[in-house]
C-alpha atoms as a PDB file:
ATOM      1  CA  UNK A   1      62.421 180.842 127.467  1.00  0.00           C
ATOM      2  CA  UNK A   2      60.202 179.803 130.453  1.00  0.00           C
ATOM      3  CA  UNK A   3      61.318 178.303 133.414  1.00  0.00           C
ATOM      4  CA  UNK A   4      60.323 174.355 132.600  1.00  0.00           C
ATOM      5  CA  UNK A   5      62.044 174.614 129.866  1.00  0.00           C
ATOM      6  CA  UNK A   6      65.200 175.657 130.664  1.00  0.00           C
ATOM      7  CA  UNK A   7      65.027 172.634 133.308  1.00  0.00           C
ATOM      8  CA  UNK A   8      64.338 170.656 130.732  1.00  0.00           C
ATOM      9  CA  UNK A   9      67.145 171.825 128.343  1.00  0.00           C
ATOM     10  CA  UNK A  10      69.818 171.192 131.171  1.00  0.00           C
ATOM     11  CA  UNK A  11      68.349 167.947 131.843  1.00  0.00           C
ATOM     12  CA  UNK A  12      68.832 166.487 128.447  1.00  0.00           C
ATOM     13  CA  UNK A  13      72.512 167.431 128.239  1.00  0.00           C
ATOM     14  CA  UNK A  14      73.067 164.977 131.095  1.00  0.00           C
ATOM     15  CA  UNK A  15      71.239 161.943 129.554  1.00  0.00           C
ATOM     16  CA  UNK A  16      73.793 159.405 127.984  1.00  0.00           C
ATOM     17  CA  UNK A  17      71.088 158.729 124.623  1.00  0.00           C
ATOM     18  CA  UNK A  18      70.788 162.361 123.650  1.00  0.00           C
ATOM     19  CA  UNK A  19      73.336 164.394 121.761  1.00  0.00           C
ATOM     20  CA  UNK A  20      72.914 167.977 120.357  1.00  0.00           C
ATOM     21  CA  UNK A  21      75.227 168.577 117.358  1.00  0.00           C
ATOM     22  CA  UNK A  22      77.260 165.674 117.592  1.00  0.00           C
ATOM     23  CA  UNK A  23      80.479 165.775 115.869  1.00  0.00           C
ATOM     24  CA  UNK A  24      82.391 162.457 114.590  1.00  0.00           C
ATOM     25  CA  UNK A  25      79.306 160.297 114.268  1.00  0.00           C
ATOM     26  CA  UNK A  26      79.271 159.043 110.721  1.00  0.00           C
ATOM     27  CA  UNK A  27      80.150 155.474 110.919  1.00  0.00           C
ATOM     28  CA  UNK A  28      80.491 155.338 114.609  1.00  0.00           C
ATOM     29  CA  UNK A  29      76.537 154.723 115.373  1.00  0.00           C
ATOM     30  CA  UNK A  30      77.151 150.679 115.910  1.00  0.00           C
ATOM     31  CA  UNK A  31      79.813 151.946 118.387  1.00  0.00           C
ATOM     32  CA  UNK A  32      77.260 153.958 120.057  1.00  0.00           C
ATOM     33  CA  UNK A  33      74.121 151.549 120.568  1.00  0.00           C
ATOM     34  CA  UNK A  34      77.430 148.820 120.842  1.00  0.00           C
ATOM     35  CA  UNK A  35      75.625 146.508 118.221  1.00  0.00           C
ATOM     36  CA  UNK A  36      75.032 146.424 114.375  1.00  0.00           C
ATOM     37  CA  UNK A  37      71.374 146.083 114.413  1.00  0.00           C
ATOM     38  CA  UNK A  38      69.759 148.254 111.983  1.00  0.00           C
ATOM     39  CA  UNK A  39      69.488 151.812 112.097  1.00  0.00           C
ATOM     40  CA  UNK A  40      65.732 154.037 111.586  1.00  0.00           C
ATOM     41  CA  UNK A  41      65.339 157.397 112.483  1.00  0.00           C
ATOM     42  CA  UNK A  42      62.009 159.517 112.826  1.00  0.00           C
ATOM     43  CA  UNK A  43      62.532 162.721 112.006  1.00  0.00           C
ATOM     44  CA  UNK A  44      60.722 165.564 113.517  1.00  0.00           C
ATOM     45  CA  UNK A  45      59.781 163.366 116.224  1.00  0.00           C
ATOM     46  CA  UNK A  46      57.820 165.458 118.580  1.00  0.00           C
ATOM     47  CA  UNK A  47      57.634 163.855 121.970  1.00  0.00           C
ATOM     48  CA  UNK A  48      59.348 160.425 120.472  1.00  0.00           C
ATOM     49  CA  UNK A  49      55.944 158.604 120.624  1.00  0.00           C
ATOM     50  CA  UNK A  50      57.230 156.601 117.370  1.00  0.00           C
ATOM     51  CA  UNK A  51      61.080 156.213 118.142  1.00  0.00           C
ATOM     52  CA  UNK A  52      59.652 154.514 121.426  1.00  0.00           C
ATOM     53  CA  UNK A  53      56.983 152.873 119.728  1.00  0.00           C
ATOM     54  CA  UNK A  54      58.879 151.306 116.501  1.00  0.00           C
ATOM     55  CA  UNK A  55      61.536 150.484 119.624  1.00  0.00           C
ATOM     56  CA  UNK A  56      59.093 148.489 121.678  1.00  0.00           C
ATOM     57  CA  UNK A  57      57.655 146.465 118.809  1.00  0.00           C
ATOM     58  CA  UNK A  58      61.719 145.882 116.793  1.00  0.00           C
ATOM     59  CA  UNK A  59      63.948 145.360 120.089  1.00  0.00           C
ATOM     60  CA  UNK A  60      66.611 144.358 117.190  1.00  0.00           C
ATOM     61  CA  UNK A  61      66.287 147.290 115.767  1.00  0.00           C
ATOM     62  CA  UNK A  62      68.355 150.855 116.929  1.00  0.00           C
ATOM     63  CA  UNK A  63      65.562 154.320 116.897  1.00  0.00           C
ATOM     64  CA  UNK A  64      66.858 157.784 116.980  1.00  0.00           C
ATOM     65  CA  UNK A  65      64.447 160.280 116.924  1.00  0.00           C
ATOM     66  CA  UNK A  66      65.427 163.295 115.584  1.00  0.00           C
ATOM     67  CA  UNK A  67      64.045 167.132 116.454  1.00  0.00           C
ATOM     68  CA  UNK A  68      65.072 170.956 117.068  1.00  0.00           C
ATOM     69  CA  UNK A  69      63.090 171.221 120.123  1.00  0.00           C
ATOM     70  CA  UNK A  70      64.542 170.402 123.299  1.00  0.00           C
ATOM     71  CA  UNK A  71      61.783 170.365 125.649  1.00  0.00           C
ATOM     72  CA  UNK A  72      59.837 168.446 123.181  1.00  0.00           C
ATOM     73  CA  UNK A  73      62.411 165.751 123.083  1.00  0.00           C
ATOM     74  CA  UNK A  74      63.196 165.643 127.281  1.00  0.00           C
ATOM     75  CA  UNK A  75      59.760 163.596 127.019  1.00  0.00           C
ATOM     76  CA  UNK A  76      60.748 161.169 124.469  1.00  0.00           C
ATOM     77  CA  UNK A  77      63.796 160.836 126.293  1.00  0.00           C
ATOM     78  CA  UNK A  78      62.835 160.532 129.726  1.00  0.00           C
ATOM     79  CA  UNK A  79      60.044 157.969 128.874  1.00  0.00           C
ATOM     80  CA  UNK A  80      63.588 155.217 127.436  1.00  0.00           C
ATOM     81  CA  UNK A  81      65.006 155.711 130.219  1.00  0.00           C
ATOM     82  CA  UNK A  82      62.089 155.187 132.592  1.00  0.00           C
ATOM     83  CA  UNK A  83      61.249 151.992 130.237  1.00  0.00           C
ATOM     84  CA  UNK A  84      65.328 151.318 130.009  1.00  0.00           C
ATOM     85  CA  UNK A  85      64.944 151.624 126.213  1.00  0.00           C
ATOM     86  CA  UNK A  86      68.707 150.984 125.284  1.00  0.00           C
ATOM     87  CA  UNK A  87      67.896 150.845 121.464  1.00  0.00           C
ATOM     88  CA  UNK A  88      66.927 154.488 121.970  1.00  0.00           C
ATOM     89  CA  UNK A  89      68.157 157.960 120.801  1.00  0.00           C
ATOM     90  CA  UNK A  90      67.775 161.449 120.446  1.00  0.00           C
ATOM     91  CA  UNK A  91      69.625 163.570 118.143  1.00  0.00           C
ATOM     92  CA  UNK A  92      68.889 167.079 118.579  1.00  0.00           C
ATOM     93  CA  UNK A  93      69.514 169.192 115.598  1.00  0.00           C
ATOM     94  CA  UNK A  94      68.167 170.701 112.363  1.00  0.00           C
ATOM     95  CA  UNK A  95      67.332 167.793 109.861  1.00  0.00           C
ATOM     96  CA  UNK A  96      68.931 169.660 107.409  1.00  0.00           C
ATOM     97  CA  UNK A  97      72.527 168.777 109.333  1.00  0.00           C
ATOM     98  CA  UNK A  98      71.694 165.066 109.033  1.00  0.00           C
ATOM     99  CA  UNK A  99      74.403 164.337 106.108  1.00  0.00           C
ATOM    100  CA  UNK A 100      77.176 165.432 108.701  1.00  0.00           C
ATOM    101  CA  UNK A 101      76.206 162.520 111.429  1.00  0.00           C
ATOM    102  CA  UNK A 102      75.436 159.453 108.988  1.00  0.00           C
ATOM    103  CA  UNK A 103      77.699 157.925 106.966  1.00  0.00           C
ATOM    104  CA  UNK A 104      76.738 156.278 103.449  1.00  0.00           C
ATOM    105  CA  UNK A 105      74.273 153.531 103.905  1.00  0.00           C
ATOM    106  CA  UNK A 106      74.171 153.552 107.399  1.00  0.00           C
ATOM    107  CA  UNK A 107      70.361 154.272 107.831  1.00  0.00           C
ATOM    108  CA  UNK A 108      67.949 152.145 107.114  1.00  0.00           C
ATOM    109  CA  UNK A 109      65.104 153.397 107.085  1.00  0.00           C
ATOM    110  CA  UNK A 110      63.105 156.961 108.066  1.00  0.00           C
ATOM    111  CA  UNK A 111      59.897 157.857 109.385  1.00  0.00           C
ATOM    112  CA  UNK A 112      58.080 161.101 109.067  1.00  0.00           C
ATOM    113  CA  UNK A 113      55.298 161.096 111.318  1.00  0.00           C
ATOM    114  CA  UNK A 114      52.832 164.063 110.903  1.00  0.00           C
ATOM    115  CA  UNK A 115      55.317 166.624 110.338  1.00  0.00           C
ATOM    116  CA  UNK A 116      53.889 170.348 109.064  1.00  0.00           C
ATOM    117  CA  UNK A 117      52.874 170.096 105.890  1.00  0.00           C
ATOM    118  CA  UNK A 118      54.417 173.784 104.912  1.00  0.00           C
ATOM    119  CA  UNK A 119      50.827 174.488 103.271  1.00  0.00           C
ATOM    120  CA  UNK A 120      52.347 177.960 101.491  1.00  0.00           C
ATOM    121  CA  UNK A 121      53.659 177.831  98.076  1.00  0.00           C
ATOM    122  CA  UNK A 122      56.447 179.797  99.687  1.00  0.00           C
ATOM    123  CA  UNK A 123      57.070 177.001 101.810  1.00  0.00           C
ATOM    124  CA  UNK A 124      57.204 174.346  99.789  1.00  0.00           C
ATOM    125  CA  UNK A 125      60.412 173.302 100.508  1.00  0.00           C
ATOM    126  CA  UNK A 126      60.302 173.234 103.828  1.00  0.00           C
ATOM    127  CA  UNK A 127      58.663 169.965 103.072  1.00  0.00           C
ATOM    128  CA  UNK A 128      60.310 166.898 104.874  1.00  0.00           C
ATOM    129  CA  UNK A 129      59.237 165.162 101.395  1.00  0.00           C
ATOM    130  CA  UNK A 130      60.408 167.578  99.302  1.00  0.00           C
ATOM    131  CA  UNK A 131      63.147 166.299  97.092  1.00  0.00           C
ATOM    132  CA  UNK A 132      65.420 169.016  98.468  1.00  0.00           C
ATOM    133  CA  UNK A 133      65.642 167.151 102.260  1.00  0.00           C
ATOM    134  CA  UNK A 134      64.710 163.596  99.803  1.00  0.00           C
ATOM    135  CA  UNK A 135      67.954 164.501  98.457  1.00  0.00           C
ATOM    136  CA  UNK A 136      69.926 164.717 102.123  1.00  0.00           C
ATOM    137  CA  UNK A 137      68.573 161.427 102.918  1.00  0.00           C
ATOM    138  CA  UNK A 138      69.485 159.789  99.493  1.00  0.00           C
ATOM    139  CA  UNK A 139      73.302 160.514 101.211  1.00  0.00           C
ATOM    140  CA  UNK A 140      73.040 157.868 104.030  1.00  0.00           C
ATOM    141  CA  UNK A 141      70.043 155.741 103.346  1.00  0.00           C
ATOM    142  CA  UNK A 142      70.464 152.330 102.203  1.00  0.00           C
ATOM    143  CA  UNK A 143      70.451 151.107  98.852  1.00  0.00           C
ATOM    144  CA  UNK A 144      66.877 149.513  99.933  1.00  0.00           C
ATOM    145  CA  UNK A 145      66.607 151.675 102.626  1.00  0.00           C
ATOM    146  CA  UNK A 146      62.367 153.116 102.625  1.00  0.00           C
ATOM    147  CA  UNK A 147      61.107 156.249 103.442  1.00  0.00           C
ATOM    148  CA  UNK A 148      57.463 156.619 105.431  1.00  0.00           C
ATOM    149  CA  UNK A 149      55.436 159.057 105.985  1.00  0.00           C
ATOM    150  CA  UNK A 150      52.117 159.353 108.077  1.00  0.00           C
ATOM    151  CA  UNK A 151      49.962 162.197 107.712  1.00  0.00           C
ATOM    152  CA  UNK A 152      46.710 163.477 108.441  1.00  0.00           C
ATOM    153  CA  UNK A 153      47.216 166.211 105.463  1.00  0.00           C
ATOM    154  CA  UNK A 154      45.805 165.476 102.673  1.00  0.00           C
ATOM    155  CA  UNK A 155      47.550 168.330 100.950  1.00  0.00           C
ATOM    156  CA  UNK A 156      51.456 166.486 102.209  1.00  0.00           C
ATOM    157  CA  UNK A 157      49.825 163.125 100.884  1.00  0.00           C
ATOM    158  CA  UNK A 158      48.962 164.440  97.408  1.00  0.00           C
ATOM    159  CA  UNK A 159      52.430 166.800  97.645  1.00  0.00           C
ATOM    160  CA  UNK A 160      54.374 163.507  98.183  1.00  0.00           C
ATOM    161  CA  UNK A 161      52.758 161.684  95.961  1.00  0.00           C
ATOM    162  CA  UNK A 162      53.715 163.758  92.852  1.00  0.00           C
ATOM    163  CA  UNK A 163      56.811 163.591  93.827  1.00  0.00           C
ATOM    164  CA  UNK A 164      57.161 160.026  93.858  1.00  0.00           C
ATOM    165  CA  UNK A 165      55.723 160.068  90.550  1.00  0.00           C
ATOM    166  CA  UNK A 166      57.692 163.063  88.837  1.00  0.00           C
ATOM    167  CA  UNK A 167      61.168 161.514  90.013  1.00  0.00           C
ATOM    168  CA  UNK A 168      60.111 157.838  89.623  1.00  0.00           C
ATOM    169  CA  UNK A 169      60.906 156.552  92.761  1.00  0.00           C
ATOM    170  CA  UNK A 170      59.825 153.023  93.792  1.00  0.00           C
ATOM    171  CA  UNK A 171      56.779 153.189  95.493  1.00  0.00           C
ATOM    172  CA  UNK A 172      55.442 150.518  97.841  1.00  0.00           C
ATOM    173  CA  UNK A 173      52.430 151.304  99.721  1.00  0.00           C
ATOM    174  CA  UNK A 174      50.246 153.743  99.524  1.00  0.00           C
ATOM    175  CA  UNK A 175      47.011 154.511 101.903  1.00  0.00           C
ATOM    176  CA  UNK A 176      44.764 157.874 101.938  1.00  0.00           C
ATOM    177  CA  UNK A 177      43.052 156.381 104.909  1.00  0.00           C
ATOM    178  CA  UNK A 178      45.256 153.779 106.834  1.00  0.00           C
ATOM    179  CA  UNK A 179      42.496 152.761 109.360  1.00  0.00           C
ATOM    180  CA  UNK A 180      39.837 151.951 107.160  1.00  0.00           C
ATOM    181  CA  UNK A 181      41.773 148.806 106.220  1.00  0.00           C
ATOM    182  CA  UNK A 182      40.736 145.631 108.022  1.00  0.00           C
ATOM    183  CA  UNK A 183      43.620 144.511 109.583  1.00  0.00           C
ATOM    184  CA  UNK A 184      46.697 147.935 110.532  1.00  0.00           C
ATOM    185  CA  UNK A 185      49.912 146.444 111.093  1.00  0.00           C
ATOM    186  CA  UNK A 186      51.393 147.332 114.211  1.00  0.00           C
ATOM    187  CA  UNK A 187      54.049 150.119 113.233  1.00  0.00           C
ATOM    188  CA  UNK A 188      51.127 151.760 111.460  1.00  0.00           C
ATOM    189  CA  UNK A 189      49.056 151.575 114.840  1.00  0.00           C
ATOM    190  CA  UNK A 190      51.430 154.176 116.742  1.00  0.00           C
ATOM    191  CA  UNK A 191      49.308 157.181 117.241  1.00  0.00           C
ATOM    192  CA  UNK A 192      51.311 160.159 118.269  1.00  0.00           C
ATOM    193  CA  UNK A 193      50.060 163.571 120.080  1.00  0.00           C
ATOM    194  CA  UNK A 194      49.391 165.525 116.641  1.00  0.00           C
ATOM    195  CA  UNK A 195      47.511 162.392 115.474  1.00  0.00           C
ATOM    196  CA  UNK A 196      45.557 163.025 117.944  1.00  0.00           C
ATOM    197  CA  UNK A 197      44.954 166.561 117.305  1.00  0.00           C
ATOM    198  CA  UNK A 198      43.548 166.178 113.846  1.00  0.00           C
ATOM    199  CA  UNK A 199      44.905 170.052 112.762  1.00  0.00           C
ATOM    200  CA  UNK A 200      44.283 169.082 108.891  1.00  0.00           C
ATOM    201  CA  UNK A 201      40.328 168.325 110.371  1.00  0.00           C
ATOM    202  CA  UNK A 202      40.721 165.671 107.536  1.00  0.00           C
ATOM    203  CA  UNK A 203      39.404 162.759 109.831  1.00  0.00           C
ATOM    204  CA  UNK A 204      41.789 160.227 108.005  1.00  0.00           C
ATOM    205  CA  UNK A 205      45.466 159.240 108.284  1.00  0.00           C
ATOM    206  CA  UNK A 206      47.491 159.000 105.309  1.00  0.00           C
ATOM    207  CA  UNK A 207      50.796 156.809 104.366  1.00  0.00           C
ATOM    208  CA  UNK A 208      53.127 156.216 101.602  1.00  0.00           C
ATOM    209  CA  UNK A 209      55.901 154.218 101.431  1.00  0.00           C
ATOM    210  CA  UNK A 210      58.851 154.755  99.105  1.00  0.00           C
ATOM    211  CA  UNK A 211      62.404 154.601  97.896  1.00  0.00           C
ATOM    212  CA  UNK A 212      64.867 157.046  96.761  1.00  0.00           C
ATOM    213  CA  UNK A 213      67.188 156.901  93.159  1.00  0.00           C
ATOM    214  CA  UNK A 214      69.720 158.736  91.687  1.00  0.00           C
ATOM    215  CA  UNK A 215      66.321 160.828  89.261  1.00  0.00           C
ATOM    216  CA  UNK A 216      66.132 163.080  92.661  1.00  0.00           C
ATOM    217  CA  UNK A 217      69.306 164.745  90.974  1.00  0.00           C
ATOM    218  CA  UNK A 218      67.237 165.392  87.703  1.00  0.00           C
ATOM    219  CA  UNK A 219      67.280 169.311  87.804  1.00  0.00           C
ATOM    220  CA  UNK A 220      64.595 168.913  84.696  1.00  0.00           C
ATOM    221  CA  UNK A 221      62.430 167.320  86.788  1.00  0.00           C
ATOM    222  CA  UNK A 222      62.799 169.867  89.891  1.00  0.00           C
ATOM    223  CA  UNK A 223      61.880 172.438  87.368  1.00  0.00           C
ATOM    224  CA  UNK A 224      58.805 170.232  86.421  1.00  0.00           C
ATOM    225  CA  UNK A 225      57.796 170.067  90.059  1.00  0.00           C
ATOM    226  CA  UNK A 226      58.372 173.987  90.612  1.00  0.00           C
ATOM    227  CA  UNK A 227      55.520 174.915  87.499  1.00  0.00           C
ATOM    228  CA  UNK A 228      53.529 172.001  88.786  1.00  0.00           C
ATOM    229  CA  UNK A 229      53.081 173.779  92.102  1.00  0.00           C
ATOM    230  CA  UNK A 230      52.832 177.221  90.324  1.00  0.00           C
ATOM    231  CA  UNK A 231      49.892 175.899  88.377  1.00  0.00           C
ATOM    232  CA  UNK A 232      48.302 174.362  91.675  1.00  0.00           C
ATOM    233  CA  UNK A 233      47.594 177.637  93.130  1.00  0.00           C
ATOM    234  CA  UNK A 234      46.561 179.275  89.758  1.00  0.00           C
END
């Protein structure tokens, strides 16, 4: 590991709004930001250019941005507390873990902001809309609790899509190019540092918005998605 970021890995285990493997959390979150505003997370957040963002524009809102990679999220975190964010947090750990620090319900919404799409077959369920981590969520998300995701992969968008359709979930928006609308609501005008990349080359950002039901326990139906991505590759 280089030098910068082993600074930056002791850093973030001194700042009060970032926690690495919490234990005792479920429940407790309120405690934490010391109010019962409503609780998103963005998962896979990169740098934290959304947590920050979705913080700035909902100041009644609490944002925990979620990722793996220390270094990545010293910047997210070091920008709240420049900008004395208090409705601002990083939880570093693998998303797959996220059942053990929510309780039921306590989430209200999530935000997947131009995660890797996992293009190989092989990968598929590495997803972060793949009803394997759709079921994780399903644990602490509200009742009415949405999911979003912004994309520039077309592949993810279509991926997500059949999803939504196969297990019936509620969808609520859905966009294959978000800034060819007239008017983009602010929360959709967040660009990010991988939005700005363009790796898909696609030239257009993507975004669904969706709920999750009790069908995301259909095994029938995850055996229906499984020959549905055999027969994409075919």
């Amino acid at each position: 590991m280089g030098y910068k970021k082993l600074i930056r890995f002791a850093a973030i285990k001194e700042f009060p709004h970032v926690l690495e493997y919490p234990q005792g959390m479920p429940g407790r979150w309120a405690d934490f930001f010391h109010n019962t505003h409503p609780l998103t997370l963005e998962l896979a957040c990169g740098k934290g250019e959304y947590t920050i963002g979705l913080a700035r524009l909902y100041p009644e809102g609490n944002f925990i941005g979620v990722d793996i990679k220390g270094n990545r999220i010293w910047v997210g975190a070091s920008k709240a507390l420049a900008d004395n964010l208090a409705n601002v947090a990083f939880l570093r750990s693998q998303i797959e873990l996220l059942p053990t620090y929510f309780a039921p319900g306590e989430v209200k919404d999530i935000w997947i902001t131009f995660p890797d799409p996992q293009l190989q077959l092989s990968r598929a369920k590495k997803r972060l809309t793949h009803p394997r981590f759709l079921r994780q969520y399903r644990e602490f998300l509200r009742p009415d609790g949405q999911v979003h995701l912004k994309t520039d992969s077309p592949d993810l968008y279509a991926f997500t899509q059949t999803v939504i359709g196969l297990y019936d979930l509620p969808l609520y928006e859905s966009s294959d190019n978000i800034y060819a609308r007239a008017e983009v609501s602010p929360e959709l005008s967040i660009r990010t540092h991988y939005e700005g990349l363009d790796i898909a080359g696609s030239k257009r950002v993507h975004y669904l918005r969706f709920g999750l039901r009790e069908t995301l326990l259909d095994e029938q139906r995850a055996e229906a998605l499984k020959e549905l991505l055999q027969h994409a590759v075919d």
